[in-house]
PDB file of N, CA and C in Angstrom:
ATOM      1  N   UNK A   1     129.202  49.414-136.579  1.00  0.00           N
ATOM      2  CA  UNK A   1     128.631  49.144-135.273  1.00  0.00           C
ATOM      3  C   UNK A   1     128.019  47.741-135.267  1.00  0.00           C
ATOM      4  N   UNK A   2     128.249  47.319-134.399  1.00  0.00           N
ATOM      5  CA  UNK A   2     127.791  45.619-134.016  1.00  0.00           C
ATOM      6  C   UNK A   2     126.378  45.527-133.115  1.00  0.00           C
ATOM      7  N   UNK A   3     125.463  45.038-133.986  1.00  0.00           N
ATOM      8  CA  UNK A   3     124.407  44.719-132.869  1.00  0.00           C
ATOM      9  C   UNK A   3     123.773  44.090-132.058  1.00  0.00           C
ATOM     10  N   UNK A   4     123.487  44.182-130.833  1.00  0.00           N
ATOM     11  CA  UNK A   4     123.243  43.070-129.773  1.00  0.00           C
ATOM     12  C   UNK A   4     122.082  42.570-129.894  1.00  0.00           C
ATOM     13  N   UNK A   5     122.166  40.977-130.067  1.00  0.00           N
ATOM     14  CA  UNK A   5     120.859  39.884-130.047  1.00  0.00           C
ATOM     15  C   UNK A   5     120.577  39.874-128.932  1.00  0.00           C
ATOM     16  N   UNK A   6     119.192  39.777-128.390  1.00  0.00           N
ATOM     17  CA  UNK A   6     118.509  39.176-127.171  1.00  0.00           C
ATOM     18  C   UNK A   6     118.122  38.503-127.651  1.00  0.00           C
ATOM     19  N   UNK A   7     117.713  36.983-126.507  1.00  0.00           N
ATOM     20  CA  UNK A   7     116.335  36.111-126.621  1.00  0.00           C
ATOM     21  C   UNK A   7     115.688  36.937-125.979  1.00  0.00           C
ATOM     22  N   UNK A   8     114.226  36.396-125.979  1.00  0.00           N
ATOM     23  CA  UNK A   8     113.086  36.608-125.504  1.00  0.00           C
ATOM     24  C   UNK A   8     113.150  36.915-123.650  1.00  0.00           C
ATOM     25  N   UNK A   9     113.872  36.093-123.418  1.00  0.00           N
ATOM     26  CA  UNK A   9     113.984  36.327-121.836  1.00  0.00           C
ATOM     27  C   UNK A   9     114.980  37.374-121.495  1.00  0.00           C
ATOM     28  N   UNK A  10     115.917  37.330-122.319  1.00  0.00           N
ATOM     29  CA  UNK A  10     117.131  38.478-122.229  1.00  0.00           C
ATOM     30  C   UNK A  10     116.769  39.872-122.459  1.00  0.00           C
ATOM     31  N   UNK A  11     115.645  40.358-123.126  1.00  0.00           N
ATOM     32  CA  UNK A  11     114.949  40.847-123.533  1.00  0.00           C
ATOM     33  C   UNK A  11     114.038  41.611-122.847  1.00  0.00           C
ATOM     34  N   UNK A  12     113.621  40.288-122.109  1.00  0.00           N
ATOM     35  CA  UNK A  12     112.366  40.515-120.508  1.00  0.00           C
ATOM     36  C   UNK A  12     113.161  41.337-119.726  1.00  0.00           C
ATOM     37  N   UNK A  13     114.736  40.973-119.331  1.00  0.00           N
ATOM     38  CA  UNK A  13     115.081  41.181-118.338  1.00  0.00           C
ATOM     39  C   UNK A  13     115.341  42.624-118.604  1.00  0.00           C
ATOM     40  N   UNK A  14     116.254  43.278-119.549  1.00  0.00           N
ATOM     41  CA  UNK A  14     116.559  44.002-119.717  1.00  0.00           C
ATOM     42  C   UNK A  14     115.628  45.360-119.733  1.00  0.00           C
ATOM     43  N   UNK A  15     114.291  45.318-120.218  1.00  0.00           N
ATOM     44  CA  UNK A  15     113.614  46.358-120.170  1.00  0.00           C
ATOM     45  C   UNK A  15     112.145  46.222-119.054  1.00  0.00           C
ATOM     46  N   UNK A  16     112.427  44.661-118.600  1.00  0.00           N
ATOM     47  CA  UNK A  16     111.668  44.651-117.239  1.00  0.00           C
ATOM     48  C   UNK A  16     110.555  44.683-117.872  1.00  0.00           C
ATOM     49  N   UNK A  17     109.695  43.943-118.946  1.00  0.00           N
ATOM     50  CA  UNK A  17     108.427  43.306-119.170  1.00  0.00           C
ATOM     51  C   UNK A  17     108.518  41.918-119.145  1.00  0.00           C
ATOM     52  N   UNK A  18     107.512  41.356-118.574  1.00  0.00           N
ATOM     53  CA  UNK A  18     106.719  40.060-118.791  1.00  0.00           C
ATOM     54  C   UNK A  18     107.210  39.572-119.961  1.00  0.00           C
ATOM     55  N   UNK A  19     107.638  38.195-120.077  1.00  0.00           N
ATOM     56  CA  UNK A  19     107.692  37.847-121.696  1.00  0.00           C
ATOM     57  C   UNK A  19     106.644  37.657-122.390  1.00  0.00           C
ATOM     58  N   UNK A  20     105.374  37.400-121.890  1.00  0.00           N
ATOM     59  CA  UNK A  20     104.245  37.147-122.202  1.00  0.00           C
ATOM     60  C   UNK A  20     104.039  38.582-123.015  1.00  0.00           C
ATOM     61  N   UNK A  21     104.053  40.101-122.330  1.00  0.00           N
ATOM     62  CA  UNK A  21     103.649  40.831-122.645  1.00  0.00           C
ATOM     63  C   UNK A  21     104.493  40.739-124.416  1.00  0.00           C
ATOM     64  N   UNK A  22     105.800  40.515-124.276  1.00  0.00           N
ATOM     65  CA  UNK A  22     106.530  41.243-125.472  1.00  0.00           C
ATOM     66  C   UNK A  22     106.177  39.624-126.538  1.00  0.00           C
ATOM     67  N   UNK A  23     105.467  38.942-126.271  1.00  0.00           N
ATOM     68  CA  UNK A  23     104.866  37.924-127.045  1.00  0.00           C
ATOM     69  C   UNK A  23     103.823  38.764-127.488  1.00  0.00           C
ATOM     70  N   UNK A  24     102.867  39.108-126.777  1.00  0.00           N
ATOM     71  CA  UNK A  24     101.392  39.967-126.970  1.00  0.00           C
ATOM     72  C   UNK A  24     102.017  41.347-128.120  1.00  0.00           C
ATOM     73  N   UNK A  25     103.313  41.656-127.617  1.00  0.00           N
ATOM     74  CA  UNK A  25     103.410  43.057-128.931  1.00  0.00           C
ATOM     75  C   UNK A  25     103.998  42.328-130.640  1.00  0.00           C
ATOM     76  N   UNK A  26     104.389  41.230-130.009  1.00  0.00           N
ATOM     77  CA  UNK A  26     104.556  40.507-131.279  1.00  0.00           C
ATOM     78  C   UNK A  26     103.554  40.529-132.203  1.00  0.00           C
ATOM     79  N   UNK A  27     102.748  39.934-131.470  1.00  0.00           N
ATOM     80  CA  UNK A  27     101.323  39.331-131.931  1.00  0.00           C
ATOM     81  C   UNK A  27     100.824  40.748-132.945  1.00  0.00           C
ATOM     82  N   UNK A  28     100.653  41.656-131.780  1.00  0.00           N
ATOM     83  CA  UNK A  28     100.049  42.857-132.053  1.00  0.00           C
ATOM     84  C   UNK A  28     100.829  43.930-133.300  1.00  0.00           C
ATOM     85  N   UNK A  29     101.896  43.384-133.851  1.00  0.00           N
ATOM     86  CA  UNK A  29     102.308  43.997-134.538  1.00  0.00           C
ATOM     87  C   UNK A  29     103.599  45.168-133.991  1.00  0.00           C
ATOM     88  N   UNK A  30     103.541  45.250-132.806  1.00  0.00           N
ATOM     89  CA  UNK A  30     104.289  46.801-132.132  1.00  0.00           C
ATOM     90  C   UNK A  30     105.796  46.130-132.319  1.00  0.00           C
ATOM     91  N   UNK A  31     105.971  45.011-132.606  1.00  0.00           N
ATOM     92  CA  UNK A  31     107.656  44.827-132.636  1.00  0.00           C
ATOM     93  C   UNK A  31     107.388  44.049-134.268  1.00  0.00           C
ATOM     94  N   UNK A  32     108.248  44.375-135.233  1.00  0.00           N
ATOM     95  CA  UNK A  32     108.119  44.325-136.735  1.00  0.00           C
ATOM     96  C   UNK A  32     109.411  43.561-137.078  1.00  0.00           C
ATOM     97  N   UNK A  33     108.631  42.025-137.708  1.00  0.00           N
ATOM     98  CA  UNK A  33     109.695  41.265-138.009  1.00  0.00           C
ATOM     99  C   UNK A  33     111.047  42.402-139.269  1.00  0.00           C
ATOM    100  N   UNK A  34     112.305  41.686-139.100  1.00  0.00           N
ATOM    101  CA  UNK A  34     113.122  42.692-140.007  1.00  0.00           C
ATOM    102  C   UNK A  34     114.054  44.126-139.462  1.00  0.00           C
ATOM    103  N   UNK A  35     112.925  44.609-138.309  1.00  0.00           N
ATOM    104  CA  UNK A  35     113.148  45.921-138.078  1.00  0.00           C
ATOM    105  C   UNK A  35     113.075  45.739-136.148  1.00  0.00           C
ATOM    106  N   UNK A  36     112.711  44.972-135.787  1.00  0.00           N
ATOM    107  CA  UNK A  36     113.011  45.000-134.186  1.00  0.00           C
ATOM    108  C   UNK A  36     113.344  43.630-133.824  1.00  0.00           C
ATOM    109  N   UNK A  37     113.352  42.094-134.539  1.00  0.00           N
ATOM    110  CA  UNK A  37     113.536  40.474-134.661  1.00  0.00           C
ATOM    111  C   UNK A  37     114.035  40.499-135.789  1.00  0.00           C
ATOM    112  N   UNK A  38     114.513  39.293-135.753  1.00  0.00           N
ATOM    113  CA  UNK A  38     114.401  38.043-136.898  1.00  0.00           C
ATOM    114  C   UNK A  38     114.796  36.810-136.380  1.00  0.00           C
ATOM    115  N   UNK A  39     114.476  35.987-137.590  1.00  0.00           N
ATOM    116  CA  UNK A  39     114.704  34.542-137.102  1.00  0.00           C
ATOM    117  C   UNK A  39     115.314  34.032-137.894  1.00  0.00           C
ATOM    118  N   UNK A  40     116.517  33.615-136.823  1.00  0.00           N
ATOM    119  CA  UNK A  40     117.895  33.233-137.422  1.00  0.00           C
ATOM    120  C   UNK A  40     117.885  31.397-138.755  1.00  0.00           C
ATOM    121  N   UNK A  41     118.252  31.934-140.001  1.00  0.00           N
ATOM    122  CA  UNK A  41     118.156  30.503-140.358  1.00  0.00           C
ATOM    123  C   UNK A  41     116.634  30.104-140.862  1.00  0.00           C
ATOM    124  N   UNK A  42     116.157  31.177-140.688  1.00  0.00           N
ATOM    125  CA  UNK A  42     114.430  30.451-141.224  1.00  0.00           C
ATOM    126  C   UNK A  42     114.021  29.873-139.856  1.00  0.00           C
ATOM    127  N   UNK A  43     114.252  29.973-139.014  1.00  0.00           N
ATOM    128  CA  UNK A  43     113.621  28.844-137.900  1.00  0.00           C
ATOM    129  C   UNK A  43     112.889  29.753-136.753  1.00  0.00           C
ATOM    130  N   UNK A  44     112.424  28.566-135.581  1.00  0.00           N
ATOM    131  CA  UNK A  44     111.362  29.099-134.933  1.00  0.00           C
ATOM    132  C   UNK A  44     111.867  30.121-133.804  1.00  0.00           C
ATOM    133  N   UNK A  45     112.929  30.154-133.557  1.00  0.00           N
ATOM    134  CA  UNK A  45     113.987  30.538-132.426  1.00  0.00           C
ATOM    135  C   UNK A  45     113.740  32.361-132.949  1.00  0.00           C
ATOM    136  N   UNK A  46     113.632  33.615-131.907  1.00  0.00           N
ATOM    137  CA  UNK A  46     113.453  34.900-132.733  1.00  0.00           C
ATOM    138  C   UNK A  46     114.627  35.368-131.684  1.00  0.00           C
ATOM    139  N   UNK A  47     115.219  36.293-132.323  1.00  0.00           N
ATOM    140  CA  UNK A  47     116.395  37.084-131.777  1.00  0.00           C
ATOM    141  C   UNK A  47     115.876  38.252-131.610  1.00  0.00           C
ATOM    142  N   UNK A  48     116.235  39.498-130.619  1.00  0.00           N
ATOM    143  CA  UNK A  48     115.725  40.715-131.109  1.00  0.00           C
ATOM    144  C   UNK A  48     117.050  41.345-131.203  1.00  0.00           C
ATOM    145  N   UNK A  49     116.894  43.122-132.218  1.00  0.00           N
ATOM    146  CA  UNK A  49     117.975  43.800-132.115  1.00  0.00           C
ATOM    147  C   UNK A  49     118.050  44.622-131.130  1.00  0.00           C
ATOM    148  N   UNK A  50     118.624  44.434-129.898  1.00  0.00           N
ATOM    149  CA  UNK A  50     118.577  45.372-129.281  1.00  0.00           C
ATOM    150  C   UNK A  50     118.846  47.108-129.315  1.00  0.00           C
ATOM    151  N   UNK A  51     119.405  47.523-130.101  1.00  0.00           N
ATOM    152  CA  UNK A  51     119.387  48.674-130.332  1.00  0.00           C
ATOM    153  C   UNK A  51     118.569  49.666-131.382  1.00  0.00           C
ATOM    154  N   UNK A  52     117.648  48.454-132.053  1.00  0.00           N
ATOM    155  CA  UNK A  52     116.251  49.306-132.692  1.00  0.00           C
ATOM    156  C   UNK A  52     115.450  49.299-131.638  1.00  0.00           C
ATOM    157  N   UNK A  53     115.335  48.155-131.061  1.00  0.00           N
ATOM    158  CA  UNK A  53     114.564  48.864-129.965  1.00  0.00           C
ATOM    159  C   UNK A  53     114.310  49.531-129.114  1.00  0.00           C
ATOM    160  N   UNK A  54     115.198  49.602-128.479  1.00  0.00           N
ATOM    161  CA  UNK A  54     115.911  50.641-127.483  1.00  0.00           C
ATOM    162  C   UNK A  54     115.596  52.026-128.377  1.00  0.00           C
ATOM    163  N   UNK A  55     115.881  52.481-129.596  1.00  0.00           N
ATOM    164  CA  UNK A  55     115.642  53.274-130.135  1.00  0.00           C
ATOM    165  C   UNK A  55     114.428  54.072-130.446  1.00  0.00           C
ATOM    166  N   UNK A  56     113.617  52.798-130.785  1.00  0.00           N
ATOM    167  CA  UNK A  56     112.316  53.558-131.009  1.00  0.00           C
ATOM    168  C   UNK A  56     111.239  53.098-130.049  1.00  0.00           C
ATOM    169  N   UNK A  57     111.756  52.266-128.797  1.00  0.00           N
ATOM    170  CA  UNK A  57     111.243  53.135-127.404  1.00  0.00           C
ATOM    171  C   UNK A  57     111.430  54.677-126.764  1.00  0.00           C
ATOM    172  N   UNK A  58     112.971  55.393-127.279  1.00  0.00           N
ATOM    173  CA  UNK A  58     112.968  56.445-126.847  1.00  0.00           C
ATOM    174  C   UNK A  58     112.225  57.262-127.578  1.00  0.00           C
ATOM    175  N   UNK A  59     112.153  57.324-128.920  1.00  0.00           N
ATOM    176  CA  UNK A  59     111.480  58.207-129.980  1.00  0.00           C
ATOM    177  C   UNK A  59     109.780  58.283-129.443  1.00  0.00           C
ATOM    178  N   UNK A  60     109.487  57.060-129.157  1.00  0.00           N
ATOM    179  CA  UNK A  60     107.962  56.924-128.847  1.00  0.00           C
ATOM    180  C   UNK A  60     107.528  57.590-127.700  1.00  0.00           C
ATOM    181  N   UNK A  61     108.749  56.977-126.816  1.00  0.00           N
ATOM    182  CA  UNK A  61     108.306  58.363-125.316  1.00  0.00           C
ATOM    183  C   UNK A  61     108.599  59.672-125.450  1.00  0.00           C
ATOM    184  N   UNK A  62     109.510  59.972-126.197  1.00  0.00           N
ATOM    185  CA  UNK A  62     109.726  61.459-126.527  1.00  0.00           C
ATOM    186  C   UNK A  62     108.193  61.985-127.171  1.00  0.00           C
ATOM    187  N   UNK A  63     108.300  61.319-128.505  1.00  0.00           N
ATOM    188  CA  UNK A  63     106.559  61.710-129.298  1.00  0.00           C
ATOM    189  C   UNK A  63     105.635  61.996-128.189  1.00  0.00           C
ATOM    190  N   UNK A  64     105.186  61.251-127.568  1.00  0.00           N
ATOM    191  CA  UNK A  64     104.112  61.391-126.863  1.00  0.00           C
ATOM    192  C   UNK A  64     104.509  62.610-125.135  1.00  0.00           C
ATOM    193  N   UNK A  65     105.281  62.771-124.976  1.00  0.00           N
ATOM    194  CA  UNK A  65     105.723  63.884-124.320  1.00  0.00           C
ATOM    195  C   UNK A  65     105.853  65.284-125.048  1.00  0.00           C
ATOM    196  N   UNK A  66     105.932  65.035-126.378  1.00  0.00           N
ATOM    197  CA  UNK A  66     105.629  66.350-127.295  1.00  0.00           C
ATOM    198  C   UNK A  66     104.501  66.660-127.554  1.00  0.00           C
ATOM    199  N   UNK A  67     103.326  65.555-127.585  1.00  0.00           N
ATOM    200  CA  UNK A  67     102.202  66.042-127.584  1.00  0.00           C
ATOM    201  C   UNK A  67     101.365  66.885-126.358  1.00  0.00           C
ATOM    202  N   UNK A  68     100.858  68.001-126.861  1.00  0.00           N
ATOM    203  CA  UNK A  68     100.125  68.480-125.654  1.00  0.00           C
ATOM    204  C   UNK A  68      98.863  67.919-125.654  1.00  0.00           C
ATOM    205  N   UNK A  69      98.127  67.779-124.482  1.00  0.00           N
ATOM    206  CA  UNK A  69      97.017  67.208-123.823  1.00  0.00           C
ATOM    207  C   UNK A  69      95.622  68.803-124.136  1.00  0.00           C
ATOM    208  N   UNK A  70      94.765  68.191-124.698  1.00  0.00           N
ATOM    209  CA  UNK A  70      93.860  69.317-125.490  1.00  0.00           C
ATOM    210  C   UNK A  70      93.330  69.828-123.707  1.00  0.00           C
ATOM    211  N   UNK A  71      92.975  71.226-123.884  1.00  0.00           N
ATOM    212  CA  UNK A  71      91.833  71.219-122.721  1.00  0.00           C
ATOM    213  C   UNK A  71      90.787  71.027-122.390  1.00  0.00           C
ATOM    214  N   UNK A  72      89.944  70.892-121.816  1.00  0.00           N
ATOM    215  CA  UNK A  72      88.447  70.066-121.904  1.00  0.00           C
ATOM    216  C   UNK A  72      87.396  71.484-122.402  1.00  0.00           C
ATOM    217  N   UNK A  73      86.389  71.487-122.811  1.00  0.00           N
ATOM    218  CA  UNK A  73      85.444  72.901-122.481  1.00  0.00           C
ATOM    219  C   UNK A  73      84.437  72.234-122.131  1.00  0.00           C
ATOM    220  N   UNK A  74      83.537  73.532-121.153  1.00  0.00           N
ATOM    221  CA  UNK A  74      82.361  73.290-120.406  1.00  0.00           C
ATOM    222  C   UNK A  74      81.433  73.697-121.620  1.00  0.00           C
ATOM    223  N   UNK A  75      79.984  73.038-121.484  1.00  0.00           N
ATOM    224  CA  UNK A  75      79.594  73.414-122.496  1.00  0.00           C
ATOM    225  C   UNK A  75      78.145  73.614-122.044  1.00  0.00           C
TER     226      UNK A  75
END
């Protein structure tokens, strides 16, 4: 299977965030050089894989749709 590079804007478009924001998950760790980027050549330019990500966006919304929401008690 062959996997699809985005830039950063290709990227934006496709899942409809801000590039700023998917700069901010950079930052933040939520996209993991190796495993959702890399940078081609050693250089400053970052590619993403599109299909890890795509991937473990679905896993993450699934997870959190498996979790149930506790009930509150009066006390």
């Amino acid at each position: 299977m062959m996997a699809t590079y985005l830039t950063t804007e290709e990227l934006s478009a496709r899942i409809k965030y801000d590039i700023r924001t998917i700069r901010d998950r950079l930052k933040d760790s939520v996209l993991i050089e190796g495993r959702h980027y890399f940078r081609p050549f050693g250089g400053r330019k970052i590619l993403f894989i599109w299909e890890q990500i795509e991937q473990d966006m679905f896993s993450a919304a699934s997870l959190a749709s498996a979790i149930p929401m506790t009930a509150s008690r009066s006390m």
